[in-house]
Protein backbone atom coordinates (compact mmCIF):
# COMPACT_ATOMS: atom_id res chain seq x y z
CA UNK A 1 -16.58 27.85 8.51
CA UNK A 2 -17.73 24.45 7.36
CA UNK A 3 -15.41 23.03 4.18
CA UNK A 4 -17.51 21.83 1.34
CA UNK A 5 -16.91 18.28 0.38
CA UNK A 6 -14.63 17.64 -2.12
CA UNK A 7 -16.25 16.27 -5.16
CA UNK A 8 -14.32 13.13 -6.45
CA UNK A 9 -14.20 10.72 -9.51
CA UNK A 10 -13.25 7.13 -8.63
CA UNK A 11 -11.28 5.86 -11.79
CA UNK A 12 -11.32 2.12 -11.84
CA UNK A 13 -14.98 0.98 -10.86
CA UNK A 14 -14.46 -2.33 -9.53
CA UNK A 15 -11.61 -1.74 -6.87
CA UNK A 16 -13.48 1.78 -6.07
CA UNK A 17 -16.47 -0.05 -5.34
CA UNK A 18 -14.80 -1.40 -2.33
CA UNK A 19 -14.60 1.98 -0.90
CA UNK A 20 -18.32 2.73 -0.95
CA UNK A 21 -18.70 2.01 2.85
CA UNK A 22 -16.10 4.82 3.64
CA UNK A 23 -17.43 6.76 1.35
CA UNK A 24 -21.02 6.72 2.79
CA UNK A 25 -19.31 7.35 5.99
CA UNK A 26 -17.66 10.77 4.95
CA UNK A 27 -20.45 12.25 3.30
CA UNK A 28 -19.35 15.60 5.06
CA UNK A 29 -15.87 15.43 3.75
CA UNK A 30 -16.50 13.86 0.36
CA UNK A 31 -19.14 14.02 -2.67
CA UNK A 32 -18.76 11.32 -5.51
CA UNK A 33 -19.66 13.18 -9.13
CA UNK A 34 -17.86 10.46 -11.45
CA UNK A 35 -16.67 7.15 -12.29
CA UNK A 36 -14.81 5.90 -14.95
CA UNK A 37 -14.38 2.03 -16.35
CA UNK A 38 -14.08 0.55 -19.75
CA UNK A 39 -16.65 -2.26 -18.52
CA UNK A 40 -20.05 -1.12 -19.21
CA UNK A 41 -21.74 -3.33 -16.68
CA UNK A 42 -19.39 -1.87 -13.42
CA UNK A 43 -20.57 1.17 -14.76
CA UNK A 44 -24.15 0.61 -14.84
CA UNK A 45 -23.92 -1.11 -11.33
CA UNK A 46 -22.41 2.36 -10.38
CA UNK A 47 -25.59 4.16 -11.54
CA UNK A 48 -27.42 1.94 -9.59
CA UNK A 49 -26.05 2.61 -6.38
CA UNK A 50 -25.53 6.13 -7.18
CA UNK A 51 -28.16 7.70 -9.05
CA UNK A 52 -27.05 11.23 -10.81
CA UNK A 53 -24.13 9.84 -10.88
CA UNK A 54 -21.73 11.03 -14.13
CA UNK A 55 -20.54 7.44 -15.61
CA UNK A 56 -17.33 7.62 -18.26
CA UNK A 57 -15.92 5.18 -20.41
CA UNK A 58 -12.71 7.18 -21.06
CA UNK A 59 -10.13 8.80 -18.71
CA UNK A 60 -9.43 11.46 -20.92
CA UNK A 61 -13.66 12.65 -21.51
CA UNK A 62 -13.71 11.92 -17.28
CA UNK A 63 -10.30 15.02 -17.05
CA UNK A 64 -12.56 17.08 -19.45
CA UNK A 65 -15.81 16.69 -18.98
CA UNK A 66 -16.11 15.63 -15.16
CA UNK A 67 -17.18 18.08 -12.38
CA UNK A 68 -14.72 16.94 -9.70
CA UNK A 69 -11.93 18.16 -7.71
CA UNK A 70 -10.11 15.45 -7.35
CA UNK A 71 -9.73 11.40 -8.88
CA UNK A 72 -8.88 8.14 -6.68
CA UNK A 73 -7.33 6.12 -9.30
CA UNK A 74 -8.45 2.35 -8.73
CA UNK A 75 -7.07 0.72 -11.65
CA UNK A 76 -4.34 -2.06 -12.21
CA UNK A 77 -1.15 -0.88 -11.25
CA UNK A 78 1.06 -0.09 -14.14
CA UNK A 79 -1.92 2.33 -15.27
CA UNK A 80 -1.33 4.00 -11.71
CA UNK A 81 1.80 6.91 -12.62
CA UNK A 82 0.68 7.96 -15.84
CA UNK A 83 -2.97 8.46 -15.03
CA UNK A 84 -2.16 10.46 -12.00
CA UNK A 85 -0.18 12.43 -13.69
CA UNK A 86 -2.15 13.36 -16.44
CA UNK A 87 -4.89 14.29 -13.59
CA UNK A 88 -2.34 16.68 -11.53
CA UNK A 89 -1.60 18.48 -15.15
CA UNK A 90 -5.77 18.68 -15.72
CA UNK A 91 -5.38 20.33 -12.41
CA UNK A 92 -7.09 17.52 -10.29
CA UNK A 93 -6.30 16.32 -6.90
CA UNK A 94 -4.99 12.73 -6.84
CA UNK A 95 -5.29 9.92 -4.75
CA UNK A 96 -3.71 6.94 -5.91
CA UNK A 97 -3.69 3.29 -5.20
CA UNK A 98 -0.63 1.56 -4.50
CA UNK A 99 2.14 0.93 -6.31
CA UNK A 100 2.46 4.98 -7.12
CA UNK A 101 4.81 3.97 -9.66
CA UNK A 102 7.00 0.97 -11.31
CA UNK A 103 9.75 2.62 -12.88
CA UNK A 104 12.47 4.97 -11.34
CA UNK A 105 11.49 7.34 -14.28
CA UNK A 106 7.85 7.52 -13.23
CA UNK A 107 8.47 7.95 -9.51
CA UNK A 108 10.86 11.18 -10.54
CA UNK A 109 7.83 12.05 -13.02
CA UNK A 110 5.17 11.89 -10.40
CA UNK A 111 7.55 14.03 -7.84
CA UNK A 112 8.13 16.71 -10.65
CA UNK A 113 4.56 16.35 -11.87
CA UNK A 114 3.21 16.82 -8.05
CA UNK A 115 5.46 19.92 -7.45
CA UNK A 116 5.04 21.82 -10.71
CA UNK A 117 1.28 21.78 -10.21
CA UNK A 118 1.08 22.52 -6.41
CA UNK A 119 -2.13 19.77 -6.37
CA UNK A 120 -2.40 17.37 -3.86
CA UNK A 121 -0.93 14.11 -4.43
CA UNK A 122 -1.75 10.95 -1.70
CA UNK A 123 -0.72 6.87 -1.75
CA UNK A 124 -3.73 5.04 -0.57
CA UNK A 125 -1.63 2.97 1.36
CA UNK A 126 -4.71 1.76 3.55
CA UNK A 127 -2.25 -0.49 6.01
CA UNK A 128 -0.61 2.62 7.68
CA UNK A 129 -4.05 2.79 8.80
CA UNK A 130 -4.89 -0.33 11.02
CA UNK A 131 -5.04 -0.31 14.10
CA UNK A 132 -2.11 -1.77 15.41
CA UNK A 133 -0.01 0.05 13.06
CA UNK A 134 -0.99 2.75 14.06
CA UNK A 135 -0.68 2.28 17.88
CA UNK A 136 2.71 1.22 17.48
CA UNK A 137 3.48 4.28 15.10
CA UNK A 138 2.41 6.03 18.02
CA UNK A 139 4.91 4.00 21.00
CA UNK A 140 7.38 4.68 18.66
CA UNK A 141 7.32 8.38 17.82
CA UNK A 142 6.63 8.51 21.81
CA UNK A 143 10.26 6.93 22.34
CA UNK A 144 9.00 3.73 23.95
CA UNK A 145 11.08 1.21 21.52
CA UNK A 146 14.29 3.90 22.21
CA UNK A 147 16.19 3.52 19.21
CA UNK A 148 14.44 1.40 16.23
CA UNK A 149 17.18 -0.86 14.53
CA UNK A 150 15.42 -3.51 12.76
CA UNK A 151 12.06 -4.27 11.28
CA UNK A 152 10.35 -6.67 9.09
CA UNK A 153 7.59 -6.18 6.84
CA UNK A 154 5.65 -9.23 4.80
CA UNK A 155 2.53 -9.47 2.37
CA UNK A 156 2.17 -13.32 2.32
CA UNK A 157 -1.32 -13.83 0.15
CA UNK A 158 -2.38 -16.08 -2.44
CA UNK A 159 -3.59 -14.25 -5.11
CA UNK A 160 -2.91 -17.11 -7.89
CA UNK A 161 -6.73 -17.13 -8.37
CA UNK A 162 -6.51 -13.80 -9.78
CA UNK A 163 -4.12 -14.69 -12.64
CA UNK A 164 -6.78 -15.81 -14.95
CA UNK A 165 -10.43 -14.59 -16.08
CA UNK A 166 -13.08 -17.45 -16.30
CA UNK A 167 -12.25 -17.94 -19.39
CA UNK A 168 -8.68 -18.85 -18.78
CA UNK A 169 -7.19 -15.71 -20.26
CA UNK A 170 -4.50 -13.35 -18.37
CA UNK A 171 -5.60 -10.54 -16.21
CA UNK A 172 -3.76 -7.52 -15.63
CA UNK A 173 -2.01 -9.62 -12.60
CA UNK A 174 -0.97 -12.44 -14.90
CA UNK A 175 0.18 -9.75 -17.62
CA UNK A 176 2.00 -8.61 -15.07
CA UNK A 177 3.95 -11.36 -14.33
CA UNK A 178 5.65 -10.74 -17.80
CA UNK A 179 7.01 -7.26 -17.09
CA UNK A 180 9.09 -7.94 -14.03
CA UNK A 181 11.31 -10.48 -11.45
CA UNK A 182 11.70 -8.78 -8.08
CA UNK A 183 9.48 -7.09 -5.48
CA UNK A 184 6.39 -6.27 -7.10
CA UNK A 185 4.16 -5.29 -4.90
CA UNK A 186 6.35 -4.25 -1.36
CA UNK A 187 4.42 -0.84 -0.35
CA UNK A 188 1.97 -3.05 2.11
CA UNK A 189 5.46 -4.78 3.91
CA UNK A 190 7.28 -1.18 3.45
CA UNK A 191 4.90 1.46 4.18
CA UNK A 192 3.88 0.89 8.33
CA UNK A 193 7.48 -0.20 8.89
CA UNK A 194 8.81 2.98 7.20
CA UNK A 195 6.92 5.07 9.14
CA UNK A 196 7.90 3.62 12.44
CA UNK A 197 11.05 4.33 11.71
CA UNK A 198 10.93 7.97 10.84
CA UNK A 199 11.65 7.55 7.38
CA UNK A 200 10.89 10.70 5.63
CA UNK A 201 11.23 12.71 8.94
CA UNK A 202 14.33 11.39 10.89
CA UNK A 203 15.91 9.05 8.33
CA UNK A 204 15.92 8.05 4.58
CA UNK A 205 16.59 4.52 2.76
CA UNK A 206 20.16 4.30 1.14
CA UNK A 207 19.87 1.15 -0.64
CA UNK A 208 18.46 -2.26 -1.29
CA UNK A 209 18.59 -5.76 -2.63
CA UNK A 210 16.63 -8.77 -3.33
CA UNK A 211 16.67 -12.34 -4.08
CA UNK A 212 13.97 -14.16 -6.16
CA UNK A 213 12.84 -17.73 -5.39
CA UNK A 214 11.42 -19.71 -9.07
CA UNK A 215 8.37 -19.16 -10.46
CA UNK A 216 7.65 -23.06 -9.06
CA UNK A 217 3.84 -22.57 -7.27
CA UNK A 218 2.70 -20.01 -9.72
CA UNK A 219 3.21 -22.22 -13.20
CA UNK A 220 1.87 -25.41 -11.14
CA UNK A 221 -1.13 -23.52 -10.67
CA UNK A 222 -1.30 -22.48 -14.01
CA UNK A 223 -1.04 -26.50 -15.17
CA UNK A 224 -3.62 -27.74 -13.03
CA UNK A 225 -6.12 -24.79 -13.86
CA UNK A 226 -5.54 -24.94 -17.78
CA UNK A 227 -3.59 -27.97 -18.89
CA UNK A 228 0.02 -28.62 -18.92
CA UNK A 229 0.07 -27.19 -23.25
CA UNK A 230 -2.66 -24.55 -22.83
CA UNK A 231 -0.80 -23.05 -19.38
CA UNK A 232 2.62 -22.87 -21.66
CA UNK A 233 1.30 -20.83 -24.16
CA UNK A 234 -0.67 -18.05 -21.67
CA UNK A 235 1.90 -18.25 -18.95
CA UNK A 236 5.51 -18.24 -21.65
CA UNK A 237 7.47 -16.14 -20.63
CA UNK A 238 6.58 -15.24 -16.95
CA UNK A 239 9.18 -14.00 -15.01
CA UNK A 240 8.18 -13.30 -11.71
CA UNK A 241 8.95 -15.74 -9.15
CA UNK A 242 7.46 -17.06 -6.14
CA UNK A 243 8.50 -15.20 -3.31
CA UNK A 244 10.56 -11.97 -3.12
CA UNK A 245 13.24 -11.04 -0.03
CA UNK A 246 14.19 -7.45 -0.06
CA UNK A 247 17.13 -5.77 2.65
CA UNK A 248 16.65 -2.87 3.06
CA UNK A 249 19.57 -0.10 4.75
CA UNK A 250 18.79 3.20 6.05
CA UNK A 251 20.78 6.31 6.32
CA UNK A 252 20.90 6.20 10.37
CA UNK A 253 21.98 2.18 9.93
CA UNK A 254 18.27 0.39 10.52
CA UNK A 255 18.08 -2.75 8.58
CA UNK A 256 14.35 -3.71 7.28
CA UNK A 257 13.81 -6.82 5.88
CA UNK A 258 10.72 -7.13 3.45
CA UNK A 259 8.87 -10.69 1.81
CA UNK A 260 6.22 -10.78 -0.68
CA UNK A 261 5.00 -13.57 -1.99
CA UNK A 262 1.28 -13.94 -3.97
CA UNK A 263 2.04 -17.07 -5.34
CA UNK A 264 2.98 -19.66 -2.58
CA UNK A 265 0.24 -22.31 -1.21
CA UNK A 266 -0.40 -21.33 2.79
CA UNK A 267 -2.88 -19.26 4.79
CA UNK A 268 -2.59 -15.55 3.73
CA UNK A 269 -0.30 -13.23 6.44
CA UNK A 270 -0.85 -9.94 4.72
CA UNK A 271 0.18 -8.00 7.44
CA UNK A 272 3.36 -9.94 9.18
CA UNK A 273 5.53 -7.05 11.14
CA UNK A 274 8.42 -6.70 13.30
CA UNK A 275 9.77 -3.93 15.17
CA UNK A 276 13.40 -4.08 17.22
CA UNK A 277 14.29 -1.31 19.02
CA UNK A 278 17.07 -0.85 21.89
CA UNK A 279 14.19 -0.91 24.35
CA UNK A 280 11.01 -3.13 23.00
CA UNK A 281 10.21 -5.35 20.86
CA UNK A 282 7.16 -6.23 18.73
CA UNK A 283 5.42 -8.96 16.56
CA UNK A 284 2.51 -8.89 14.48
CA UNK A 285 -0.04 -11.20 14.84
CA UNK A 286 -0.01 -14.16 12.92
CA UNK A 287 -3.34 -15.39 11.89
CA UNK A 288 -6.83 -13.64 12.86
CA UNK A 289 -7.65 -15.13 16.19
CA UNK A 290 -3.65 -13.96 17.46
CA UNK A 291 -2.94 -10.97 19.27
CA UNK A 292 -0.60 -8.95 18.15
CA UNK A 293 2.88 -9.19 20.99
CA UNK A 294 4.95 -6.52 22.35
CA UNK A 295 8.32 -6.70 24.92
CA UNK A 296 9.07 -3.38 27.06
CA UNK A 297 11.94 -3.52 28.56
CA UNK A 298 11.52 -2.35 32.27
CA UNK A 299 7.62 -2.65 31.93
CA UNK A 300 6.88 -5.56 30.78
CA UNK A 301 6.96 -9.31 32.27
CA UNK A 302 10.32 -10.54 32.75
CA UNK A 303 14.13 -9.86 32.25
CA UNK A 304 15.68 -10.05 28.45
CA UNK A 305 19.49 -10.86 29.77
CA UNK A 306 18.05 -13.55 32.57
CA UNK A 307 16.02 -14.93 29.93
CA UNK A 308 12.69 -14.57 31.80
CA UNK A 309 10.98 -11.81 29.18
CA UNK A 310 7.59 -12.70 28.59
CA UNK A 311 5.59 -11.45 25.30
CA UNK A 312 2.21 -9.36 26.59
CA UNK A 313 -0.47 -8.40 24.08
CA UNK A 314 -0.43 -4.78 22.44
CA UNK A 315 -3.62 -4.20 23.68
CA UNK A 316 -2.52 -4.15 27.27
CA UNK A 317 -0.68 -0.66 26.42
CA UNK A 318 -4.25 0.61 24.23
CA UNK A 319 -5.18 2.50 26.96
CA UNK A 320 -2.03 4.83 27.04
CA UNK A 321 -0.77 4.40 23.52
CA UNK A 322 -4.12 4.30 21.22
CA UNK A 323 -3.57 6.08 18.42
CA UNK A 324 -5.76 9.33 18.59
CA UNK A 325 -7.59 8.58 15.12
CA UNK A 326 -8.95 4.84 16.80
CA UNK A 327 -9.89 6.01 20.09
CA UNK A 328 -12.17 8.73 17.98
CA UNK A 329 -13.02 7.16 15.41
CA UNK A 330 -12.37 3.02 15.30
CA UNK A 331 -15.78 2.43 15.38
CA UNK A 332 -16.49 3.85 12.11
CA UNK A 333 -13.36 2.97 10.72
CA UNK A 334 -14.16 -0.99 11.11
CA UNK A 335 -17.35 -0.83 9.51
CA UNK A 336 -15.72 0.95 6.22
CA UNK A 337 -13.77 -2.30 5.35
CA UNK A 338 -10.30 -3.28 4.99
CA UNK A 339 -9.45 -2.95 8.75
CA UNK A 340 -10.07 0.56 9.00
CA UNK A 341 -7.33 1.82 6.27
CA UNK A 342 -9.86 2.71 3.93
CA UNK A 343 -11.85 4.95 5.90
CA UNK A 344 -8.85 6.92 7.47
CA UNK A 345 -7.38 7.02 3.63
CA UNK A 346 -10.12 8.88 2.43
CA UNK A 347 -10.25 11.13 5.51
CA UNK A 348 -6.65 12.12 5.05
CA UNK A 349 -6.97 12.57 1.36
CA UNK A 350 -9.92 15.08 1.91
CA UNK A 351 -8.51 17.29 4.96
CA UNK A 352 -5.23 18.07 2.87
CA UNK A 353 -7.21 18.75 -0.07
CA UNK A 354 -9.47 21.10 1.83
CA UNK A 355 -6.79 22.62 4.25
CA UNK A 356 -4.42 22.51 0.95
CA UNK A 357 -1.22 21.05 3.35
CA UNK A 358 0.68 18.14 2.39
CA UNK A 359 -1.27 14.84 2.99
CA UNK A 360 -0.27 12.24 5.60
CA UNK A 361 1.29 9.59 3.09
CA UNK A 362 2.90 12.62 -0.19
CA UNK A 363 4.49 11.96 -3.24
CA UNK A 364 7.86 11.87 -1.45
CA UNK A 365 6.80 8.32 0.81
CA UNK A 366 5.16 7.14 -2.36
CA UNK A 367 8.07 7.46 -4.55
CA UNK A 368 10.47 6.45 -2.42
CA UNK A 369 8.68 3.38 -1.05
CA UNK A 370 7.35 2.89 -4.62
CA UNK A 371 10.82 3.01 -5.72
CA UNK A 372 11.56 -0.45 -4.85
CA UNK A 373 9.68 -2.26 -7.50
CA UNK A 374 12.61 -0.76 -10.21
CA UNK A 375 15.41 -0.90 -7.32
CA UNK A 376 14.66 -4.62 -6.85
CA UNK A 377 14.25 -5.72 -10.64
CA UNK A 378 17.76 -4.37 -11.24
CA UNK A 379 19.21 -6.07 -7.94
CA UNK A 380 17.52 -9.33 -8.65
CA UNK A 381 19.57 -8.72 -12.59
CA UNK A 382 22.91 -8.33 -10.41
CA UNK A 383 22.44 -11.34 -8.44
CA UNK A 384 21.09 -9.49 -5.66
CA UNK A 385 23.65 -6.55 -5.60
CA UNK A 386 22.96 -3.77 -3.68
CA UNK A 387 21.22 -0.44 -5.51
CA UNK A 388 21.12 2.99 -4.37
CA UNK A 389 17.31 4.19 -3.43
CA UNK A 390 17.06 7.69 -4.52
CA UNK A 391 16.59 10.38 -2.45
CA UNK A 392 13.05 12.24 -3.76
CA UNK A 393 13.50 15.01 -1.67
CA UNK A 394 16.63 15.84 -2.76
């Protein structure tokens, strides 16, 4: 029997609008009734392109009025925990944006929240999705790097252009570089690593610290954009530094090592990866026109001990390891934007809802990779003393 699409309310209109490709592309699995914004002009764009559609400037008339299943929350991130929350208890379906959450108390809130109601709760954590995250997701759980033991995870990207409006105020990224000093933003590094190895399934994190380099690139920016007076008033009392290290321990003795840094001067690396197990061995590539490198031992070029080992590209084990969503459905996936994560996000988010199972990325992974923003604010506050990460599913 054919599903019917589940109808959904994008909350947040101008990071939603990013998803309109995938959502064009999933008109069988997906019907958009409503969005919500507190700018009037996203919202008339939104009409525009959608005609019929049911346009809100409050969250609360969108949980009471709207005729939707379910609500992808797209707005900034410390709105993310509370609104999804108040959407599970209205009885919606929730897909959420990353971070989940960025307290400990919220992340136990959203867990609660999710299992009181019984709705379906997914992190739109579109860089599980790409492809060669998910083709070494699949090596992995297919034993090829034997025993992981040590991976790396950066989001290396500029965003100091987002700080400040035209007008030279704060946006909701500057404001947040009030709130917090430590890993801000680490589900991107965290959440393709942590699935590689097994966390949630075969092993759990245990605990975590982080160091903090100065808030150095972020203020000079803020000088040379505004003036050396004008940038001390909007940017007093910023306490988020530069660049954020986070070590990571699992349960079964895997060390990941995470870096985030939006503020530092270089070409962006948002997707920088490492994966060490006792039998391969793989890097991410670097910058676009890289491939991405794997090691086999046994298979691949060369001898580790001798010192002869030899890097190959990934894609010369596609034709055996391709993950089955990309050899159905890369094509589509590519043209949907943000290297195929969004389309395969909204997929997921749809098949759980209309099967009713637990989605591919739950509240559990989101919590718990979530988690870190609050674990690594208290480390940095120690001197970058190991904390405890919790376990969610107790």
């Amino acid at each position: 029997m054919t599903q019917k699409p589940v109808k959904l309310a994008i909350v947040g209109g101008h990071r939603g609008a990013s998803f309109n490709k995938a959502l064009a592309r999933l008109q069988e699995r997906v019907a958009l009734t409503a969005v919500c914004d507190l700018s009037e002009a996203v919202l008339t764009a939104w009409r525009v392109e959608y005609p019929g559609i049911s346009a809100f400037g409050s969250y609360d008339e969108l949980l009471e009025k709207a005729d939707c299943d379910a609500v992808f929350i797209c707005t900034p991130l410390l709105l993310h925990a509370d609104q999804a929350v108040r959407a599970l208890e209205a009885g919606k379906h929730v897909l959420s944006e990353v971070v989940a959450a960025a307290t400990l108390d919220d992340c136990w809130r959203l867990v609660e929240t999710v299992e009181r109601t019984g709705r379906v709760y997914m992190l739109a954590e579109n860089y599980c999705y790409m492809r060669p995250n998910m083709l070494v997701r699949n090596m992995a759980d297919q034993g090829v790097f034997g025993e992981p033991v040590y991976a790396e995870g950066a989001y290396i990207h500029d965003c100091r252009a987002l700080l400040f409006t035209p007008e030279g105020r704060l946006t909701w990224r500057g404001e947040y570089r009030h709130w917090l000093n430590g890993n801000s933003y680490p589900t991107h590094s965290l959440g393709p690593v942590a699935q590689w190895l097994g966390v949630g399934r075969r092993d759990r994190l245990v605990s975590a610290a982080t160091w903090m380099t100065p808030a150095v690139a972020a203020q000079a920016y803020a000088r040379e954009l505004l003036g050396s007076e004008r940038a001390g008033l909007t940017a007093q009392g910023w306490q988020l530094g530069d660049s954020a290290t986070t070590v990571i321990q699992t349960e079964r003795g895997a060390v990941i090592v995470l870096r985030v840094d939006w503020s530092s001067p270089r070409p962006h690396n948002m997707t920088h990866y490492v994966l060490q197990g006792t039998q391969a061995a793989y890097l991410s590539a670097r910058y676009e026109q890289e491939d991405p490198l794997i090691w086999i031992d046994g298979r691949s070029p060369g001898n580790s001990p001798m010192g002869t080992a030899q890097w190959e590209a990934l894609w010369a084990h596609a034709e055996r390891y391709e993950h089955p969503y990309w050899r159905e459905l890369g094509g589509e996936a590519l043209r949907s934007g943000h290297g195929g994560g969004d389309f395969f996000v909204l997929k997921d988010f749809c098949e759980a809802v209309q099967a009713g199972t637990q989605p591919a990325i739950d509240v559990y992974d989101a919590a718990t990779w979530s988690a870190i923003v609050p674990l690594s604010v208290e480390s940095v506050s120690r001197g970058g003393a190991p904390v405890a990460v919790p376990n969610f599913r107790r």
